[in-house]
N, C-alpha and C. Protein backbone atom coordinates (compact mmCIF):
# COMPACT_ATOMS: atom_id res chain seq x y z
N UNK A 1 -16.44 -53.77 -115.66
CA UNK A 1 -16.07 -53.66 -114.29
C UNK A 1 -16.99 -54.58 -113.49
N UNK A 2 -16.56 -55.12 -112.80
CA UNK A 2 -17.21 -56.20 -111.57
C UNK A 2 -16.91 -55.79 -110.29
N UNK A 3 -17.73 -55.86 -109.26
CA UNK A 3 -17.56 -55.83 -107.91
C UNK A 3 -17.69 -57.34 -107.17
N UNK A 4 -16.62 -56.88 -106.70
CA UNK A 4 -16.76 -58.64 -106.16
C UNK A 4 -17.29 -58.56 -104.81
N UNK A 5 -18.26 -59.63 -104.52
CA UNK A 5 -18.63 -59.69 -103.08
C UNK A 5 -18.77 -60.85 -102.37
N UNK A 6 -17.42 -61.66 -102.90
CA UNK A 6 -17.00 -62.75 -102.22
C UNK A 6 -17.73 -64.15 -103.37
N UNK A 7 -18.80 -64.82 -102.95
CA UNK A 7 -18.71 -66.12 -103.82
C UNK A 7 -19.83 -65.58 -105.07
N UNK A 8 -20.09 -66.35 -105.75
CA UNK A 8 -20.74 -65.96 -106.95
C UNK A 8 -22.36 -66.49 -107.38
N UNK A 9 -22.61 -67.03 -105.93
CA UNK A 9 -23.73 -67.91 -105.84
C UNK A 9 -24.98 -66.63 -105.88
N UNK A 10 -25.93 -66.89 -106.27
CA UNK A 10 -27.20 -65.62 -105.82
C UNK A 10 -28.14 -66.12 -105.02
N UNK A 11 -28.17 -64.94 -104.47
CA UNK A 11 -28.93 -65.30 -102.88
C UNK A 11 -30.20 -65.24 -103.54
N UNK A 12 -30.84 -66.43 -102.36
CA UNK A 12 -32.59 -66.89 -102.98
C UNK A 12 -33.01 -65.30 -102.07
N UNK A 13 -34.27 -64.58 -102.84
CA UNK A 13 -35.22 -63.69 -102.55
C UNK A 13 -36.47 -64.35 -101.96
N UNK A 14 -36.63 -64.43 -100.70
CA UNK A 14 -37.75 -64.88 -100.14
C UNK A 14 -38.88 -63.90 -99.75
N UNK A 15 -38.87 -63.11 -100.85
CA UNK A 15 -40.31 -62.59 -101.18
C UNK A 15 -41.49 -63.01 -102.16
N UNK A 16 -42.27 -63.07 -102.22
CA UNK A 16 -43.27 -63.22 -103.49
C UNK A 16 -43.75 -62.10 -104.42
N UNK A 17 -42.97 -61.69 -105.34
CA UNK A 17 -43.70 -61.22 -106.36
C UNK A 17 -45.30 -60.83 -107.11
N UNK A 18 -45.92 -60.50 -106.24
CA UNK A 18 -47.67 -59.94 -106.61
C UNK A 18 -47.46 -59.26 -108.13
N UNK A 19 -46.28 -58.10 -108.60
CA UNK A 19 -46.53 -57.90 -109.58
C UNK A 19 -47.31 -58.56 -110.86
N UNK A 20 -46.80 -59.79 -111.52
CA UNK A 20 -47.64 -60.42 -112.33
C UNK A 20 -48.88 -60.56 -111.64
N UNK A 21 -49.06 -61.33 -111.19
CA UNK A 21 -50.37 -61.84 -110.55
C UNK A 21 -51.63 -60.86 -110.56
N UNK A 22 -50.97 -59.33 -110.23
CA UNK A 22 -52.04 -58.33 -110.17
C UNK A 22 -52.13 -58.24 -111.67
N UNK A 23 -50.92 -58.10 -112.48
CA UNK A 23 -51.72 -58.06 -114.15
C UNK A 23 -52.38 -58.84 -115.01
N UNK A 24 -52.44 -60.50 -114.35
CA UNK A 24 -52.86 -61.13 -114.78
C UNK A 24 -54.63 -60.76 -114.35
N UNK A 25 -54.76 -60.29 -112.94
CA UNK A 25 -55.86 -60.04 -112.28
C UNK A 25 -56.51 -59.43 -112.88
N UNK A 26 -55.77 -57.74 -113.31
CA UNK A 26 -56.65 -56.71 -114.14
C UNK A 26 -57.09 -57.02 -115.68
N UNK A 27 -56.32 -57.92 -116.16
CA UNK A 27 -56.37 -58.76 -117.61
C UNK A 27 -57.73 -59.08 -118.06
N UNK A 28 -58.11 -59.72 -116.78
CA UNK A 28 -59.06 -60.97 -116.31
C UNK A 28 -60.19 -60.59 -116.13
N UNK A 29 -60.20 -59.33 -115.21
CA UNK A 29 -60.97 -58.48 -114.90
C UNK A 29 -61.94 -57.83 -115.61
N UNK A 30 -60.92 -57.16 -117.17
CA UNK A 30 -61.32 -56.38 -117.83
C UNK A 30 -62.17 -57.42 -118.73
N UNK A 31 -61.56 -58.54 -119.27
CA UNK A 31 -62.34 -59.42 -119.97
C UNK A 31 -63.83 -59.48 -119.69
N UNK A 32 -63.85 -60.17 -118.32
CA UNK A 32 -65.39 -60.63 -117.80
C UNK A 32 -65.74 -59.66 -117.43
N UNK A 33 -65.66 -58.07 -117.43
CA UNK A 33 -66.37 -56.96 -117.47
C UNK A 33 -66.81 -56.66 -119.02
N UNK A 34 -66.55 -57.14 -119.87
CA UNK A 34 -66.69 -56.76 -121.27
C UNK A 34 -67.58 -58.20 -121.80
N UNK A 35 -67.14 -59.40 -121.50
CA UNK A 35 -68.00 -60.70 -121.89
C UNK A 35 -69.60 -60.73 -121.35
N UNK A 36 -69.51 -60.44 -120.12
CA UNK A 36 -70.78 -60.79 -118.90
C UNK A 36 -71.81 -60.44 -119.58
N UNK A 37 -71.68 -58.75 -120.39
CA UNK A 37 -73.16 -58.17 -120.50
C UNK A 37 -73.52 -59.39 -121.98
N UNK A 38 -72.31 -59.41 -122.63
CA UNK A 38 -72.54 -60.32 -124.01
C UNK A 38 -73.18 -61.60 -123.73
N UNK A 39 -72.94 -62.05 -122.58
CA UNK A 39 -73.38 -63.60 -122.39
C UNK A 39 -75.12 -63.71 -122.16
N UNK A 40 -75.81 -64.83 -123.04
CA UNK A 40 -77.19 -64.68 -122.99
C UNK A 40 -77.78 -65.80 -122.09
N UNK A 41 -78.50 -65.95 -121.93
CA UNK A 41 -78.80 -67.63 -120.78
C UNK A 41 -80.26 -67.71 -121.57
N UNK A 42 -80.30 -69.10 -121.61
CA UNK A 42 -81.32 -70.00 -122.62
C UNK A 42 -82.15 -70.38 -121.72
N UNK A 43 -83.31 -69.62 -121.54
CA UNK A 43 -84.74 -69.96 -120.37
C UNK A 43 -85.79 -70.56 -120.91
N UNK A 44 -85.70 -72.07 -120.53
CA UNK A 44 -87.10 -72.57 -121.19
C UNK A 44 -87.88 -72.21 -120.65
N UNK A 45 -89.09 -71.50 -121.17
CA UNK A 45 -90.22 -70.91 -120.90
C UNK A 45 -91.47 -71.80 -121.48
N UNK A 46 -92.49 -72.08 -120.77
CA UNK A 46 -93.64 -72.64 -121.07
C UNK A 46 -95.10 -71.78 -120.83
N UNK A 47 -95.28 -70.88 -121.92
CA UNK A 47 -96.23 -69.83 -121.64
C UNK A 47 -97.32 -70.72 -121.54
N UNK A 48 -98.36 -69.44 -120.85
CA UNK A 48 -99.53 -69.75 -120.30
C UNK A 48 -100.82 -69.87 -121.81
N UNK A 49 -101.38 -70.25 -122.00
CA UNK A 49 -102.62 -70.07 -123.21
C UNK A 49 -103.53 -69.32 -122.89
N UNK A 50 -104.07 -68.67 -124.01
CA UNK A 50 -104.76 -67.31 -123.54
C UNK A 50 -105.88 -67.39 -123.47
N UNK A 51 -106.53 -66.79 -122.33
CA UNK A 51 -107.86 -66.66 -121.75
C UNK A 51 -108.96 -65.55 -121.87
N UNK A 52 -108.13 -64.32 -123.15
CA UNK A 52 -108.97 -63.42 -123.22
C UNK A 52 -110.23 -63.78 -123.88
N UNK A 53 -111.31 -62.87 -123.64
CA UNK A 53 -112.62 -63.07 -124.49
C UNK A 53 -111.89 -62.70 -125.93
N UNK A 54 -112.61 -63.38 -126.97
CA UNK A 54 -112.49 -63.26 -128.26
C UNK A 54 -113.17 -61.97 -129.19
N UNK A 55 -111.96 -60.62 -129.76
CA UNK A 55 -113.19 -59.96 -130.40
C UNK A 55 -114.21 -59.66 -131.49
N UNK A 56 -115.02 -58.90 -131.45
CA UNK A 56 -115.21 -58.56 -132.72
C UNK A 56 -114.67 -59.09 -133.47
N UNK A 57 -115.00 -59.97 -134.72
CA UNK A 57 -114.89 -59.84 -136.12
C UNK A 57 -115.31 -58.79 -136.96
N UNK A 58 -114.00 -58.34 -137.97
CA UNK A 58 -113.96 -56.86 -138.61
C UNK A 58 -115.01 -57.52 -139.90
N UNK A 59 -115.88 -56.59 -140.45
CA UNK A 59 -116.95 -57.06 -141.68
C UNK A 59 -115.80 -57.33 -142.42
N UNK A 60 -114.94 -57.29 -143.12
CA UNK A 60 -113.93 -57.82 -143.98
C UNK A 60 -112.52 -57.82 -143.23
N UNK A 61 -112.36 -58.97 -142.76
CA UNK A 61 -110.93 -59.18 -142.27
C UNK A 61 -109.83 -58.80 -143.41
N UNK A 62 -108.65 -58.54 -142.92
CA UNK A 62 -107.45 -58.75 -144.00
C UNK A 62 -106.65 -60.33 -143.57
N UNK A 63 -106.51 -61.18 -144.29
CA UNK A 63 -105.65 -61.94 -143.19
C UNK A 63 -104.99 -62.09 -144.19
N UNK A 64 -103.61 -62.41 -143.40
CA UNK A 64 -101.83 -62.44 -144.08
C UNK A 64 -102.00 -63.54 -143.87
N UNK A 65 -101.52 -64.95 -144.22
CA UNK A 65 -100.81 -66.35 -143.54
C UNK A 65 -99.72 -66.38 -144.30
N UNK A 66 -98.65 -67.12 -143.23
CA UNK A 66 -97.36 -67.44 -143.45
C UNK A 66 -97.59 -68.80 -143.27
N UNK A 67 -97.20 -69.71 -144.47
CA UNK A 67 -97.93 -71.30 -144.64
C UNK A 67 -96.70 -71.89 -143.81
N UNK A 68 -96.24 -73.16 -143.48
CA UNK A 68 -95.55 -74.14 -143.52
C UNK A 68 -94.42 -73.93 -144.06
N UNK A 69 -94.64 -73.57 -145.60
CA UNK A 69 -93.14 -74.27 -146.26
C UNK A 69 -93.18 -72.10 -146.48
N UNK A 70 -93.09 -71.63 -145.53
CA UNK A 70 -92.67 -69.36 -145.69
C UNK A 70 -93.30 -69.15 -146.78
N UNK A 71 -94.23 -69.62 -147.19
CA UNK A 71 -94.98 -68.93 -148.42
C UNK A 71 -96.22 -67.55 -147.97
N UNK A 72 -96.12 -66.71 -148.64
CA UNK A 72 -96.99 -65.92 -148.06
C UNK A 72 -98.66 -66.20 -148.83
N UNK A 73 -99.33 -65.71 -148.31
CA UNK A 73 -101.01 -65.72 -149.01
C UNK A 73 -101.80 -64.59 -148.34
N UNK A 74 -102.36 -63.77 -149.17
CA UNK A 74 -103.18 -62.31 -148.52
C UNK A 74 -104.79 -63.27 -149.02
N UNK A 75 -105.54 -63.69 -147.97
CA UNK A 75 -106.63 -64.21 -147.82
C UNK A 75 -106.48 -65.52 -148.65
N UNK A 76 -107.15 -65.71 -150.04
CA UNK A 76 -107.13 -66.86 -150.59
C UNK A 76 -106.10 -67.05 -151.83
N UNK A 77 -105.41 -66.04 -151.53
CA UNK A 77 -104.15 -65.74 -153.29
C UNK A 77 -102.76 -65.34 -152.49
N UNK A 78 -101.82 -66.47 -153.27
CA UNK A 78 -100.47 -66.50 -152.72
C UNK A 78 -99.70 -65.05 -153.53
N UNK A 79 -98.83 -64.87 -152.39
CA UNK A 79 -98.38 -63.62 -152.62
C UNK A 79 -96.84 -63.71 -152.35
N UNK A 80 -95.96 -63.09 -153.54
CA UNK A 80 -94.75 -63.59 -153.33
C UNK A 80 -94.07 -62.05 -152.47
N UNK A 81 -93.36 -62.48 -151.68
CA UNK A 81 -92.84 -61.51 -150.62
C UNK A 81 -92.23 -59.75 -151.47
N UNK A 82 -91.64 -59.81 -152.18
CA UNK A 82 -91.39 -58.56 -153.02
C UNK A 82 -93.00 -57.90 -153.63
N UNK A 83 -93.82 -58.27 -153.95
CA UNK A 83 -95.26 -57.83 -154.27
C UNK A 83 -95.90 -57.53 -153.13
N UNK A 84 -95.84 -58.09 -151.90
CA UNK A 84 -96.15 -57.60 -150.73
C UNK A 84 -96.97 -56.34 -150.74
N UNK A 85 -96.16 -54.90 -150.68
CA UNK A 85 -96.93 -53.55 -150.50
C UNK A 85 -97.62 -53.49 -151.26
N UNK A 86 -97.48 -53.60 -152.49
CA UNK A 86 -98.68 -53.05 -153.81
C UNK A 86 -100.13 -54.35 -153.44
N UNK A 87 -99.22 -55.29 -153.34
CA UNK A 87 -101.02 -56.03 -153.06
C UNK A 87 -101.59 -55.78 -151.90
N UNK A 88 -101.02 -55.36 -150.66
CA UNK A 88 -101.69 -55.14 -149.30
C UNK A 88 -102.17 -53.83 -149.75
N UNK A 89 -101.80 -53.16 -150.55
CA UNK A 89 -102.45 -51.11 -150.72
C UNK A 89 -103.73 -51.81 -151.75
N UNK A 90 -103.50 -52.75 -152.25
CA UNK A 90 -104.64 -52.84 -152.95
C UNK A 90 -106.03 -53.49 -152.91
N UNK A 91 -105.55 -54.29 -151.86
CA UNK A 91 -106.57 -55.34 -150.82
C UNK A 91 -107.12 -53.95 -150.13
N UNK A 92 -106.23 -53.33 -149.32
CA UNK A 92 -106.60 -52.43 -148.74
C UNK A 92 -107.51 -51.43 -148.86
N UNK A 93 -107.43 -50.97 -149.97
CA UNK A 93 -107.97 -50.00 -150.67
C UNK A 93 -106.95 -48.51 -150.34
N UNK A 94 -105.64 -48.85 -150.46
CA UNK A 94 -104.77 -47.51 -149.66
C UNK A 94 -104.92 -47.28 -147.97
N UNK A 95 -105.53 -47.83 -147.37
CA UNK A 95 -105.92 -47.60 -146.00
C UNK A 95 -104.85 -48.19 -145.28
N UNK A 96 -103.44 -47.34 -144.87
CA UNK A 96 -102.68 -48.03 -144.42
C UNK A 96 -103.03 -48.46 -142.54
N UNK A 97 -104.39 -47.47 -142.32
CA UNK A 97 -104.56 -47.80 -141.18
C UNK A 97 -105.35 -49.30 -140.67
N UNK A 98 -106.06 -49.79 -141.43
CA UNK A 98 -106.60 -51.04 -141.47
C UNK A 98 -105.78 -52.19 -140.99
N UNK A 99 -106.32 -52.50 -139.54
CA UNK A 99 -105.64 -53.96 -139.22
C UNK A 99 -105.30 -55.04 -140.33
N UNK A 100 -104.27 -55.57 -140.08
CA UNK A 100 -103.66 -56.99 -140.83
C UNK A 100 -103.78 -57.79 -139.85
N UNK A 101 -104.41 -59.21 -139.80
CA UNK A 101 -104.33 -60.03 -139.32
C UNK A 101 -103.59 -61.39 -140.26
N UNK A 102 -102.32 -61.35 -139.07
CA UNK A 102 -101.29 -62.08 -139.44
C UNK A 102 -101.61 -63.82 -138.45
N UNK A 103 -102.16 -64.53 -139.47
CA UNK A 103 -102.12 -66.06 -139.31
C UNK A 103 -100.64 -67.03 -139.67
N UNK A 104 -99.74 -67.38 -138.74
CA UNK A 104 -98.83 -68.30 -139.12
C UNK A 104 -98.54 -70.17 -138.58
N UNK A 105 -98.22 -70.74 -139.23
CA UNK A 105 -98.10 -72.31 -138.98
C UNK A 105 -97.65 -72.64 -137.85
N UNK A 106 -97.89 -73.14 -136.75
CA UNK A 106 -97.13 -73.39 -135.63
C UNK A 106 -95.77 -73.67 -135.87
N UNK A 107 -95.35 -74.61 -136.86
CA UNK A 107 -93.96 -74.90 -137.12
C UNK A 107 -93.11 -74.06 -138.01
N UNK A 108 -93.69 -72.74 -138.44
CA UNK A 108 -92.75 -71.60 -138.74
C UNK A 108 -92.06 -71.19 -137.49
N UNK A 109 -90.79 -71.08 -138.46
CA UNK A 109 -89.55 -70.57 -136.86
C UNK A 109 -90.24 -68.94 -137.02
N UNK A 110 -89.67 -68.24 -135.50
CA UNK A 110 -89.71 -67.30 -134.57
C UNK A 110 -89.49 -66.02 -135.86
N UNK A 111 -88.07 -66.20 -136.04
CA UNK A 111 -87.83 -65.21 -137.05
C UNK A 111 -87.86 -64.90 -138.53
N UNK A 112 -88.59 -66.02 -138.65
CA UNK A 112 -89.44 -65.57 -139.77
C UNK A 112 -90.75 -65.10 -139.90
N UNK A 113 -91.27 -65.09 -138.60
CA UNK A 113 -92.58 -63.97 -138.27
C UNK A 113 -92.34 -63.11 -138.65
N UNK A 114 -91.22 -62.88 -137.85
CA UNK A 114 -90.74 -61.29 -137.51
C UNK A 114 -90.12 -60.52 -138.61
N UNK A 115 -89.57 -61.57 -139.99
CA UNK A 115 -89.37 -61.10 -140.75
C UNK A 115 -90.76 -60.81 -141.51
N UNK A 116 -91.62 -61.47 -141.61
CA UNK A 116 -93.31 -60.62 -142.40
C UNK A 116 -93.50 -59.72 -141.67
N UNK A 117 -93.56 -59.49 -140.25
CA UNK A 117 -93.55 -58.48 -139.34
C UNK A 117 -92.84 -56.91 -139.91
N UNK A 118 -91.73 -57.24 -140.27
CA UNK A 118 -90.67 -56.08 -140.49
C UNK A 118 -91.28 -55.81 -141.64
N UNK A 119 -91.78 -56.66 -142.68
CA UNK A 119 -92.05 -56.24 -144.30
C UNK A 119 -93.73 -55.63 -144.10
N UNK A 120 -93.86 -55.83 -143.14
CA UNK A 120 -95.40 -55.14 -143.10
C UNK A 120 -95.26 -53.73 -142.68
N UNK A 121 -94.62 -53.69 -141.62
CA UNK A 121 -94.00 -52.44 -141.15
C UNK A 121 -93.28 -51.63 -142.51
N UNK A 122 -92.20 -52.37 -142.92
CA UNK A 122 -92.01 -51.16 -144.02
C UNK A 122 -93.03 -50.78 -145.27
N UNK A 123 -94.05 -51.66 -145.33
CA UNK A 123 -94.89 -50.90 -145.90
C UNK A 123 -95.99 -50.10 -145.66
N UNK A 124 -95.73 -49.87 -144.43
CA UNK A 124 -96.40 -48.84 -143.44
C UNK A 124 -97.59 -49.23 -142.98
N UNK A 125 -97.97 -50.64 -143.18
CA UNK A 125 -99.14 -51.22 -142.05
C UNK A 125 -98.60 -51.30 -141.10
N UNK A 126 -99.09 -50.62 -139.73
CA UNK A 126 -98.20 -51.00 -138.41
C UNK A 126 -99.51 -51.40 -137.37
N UNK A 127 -100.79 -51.56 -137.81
CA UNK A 127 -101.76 -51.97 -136.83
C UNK A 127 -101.45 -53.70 -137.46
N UNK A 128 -101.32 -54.62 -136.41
CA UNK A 128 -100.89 -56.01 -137.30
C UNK A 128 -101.29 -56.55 -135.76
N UNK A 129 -102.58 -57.89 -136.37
CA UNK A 129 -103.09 -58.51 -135.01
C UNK A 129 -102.31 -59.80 -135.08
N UNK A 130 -102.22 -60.60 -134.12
CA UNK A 130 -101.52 -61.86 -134.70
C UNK A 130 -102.55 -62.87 -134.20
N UNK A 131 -103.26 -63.88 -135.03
CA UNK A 131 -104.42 -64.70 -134.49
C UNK A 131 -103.98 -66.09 -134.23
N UNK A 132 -104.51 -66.24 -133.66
CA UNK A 132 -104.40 -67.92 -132.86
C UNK A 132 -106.04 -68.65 -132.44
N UNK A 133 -105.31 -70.01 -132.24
CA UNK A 133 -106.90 -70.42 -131.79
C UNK A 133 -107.35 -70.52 -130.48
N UNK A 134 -108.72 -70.34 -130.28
CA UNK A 134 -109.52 -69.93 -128.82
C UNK A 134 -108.38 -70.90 -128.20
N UNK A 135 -108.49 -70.82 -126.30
CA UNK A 135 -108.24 -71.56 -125.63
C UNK A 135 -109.79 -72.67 -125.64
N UNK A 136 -109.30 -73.83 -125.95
CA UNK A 136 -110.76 -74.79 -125.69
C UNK A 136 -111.65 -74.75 -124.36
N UNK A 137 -112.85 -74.64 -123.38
CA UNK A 137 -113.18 -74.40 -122.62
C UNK A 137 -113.58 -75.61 -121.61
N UNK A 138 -112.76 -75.77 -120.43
CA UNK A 138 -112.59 -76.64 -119.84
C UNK A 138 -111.21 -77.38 -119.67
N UNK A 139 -110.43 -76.67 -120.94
CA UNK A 139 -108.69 -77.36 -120.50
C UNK A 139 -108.06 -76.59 -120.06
C-alpha cells in the first residue's frame, strides 16, 4: 500500500543531526579517559651531585659490584648470579642484617641495578647502600 502525496521528490530536512556526533563524542571521550593515565612523559632530568659528608667505614665492608659487561663480584671473587644467596650468607657469616654495599659501572643500564637490587632482596639482605664517588671539593 502507498499513500500518495502528490510528487515523489523528498523534501530536504533542514535540521542537523547531533545524534552521531554525540556518539562519536562519548567514543572519544571514553578512550582519552582510559589512555591519559597510561601515557608517560620523558623528563630529562640532570640531578644534582651529592654533598653529604662521607660515613664511617664498616671494619669489614661487604661490597657487591656489578662490572661493565653485568658480571657480578662479592669483594675480590666473581660470583655468578644463581650462587648469589649461599655466597652472600657465607661472606656474611648468616647475618642477613649486615649492610651490602652495592658498587656499579656508570655505564650499567638502570634496570639492571634494580635487577641485583631485587636478587638481594630475595635473599633477604634488605639493608643495601649504593656507593659512589665523593663530590670533588671545589666543583
Amino acid at each position: 500500500m502507498r499513500l500518495d502525496h502528490g510528487d515523489d521528490a523528498l523534501s530536504e530536512v533542514h535540521e542537523i543531526n547531533v545524534t552521531p556526533f554525540i556518539d562519536v563524542m562519548l567514543v572519544l571521550l571514553i578512550i582519552f579517559m582510559v589512555a591519559a593515565p597510561l601515557a608517560t612523559v620523558d623528563i630529562k632530568v640532570n640531578l644534582p651531585a651529592v654533598s653529604a659528608e662521607p660515613q664511617q667505614r664498616p671494619d669489614e665492608p661487604l661490597y657487591l659490584t656489578l662490572k661493565s659487561d653485568l658480571s657480578l663480584a662479592l669483594g675480590d671473587e666473581s660470583v655468578r648470579r644463581e650462587r648469589l644467596p649461599s655466597t652472600l650468607d657465607a661472606a656474611a657469616k648468616g647475618d642477613k642484617d649486615r649492610p651490602i654495599y652495592l658498587r656499579a659501572d656508570k655505564t650499567v643500564p638502570y634496570g639492571e641495578l634494580i635487577e641485583v637490587m631485587n636478587l638481594l632482596r630475595a635473599a633477604g639482605y634488605l639493608k643495601v647502600a649504593l656507593v659512589g664517588l665523593e663530590k670533588a671539593s671545589g666543583s
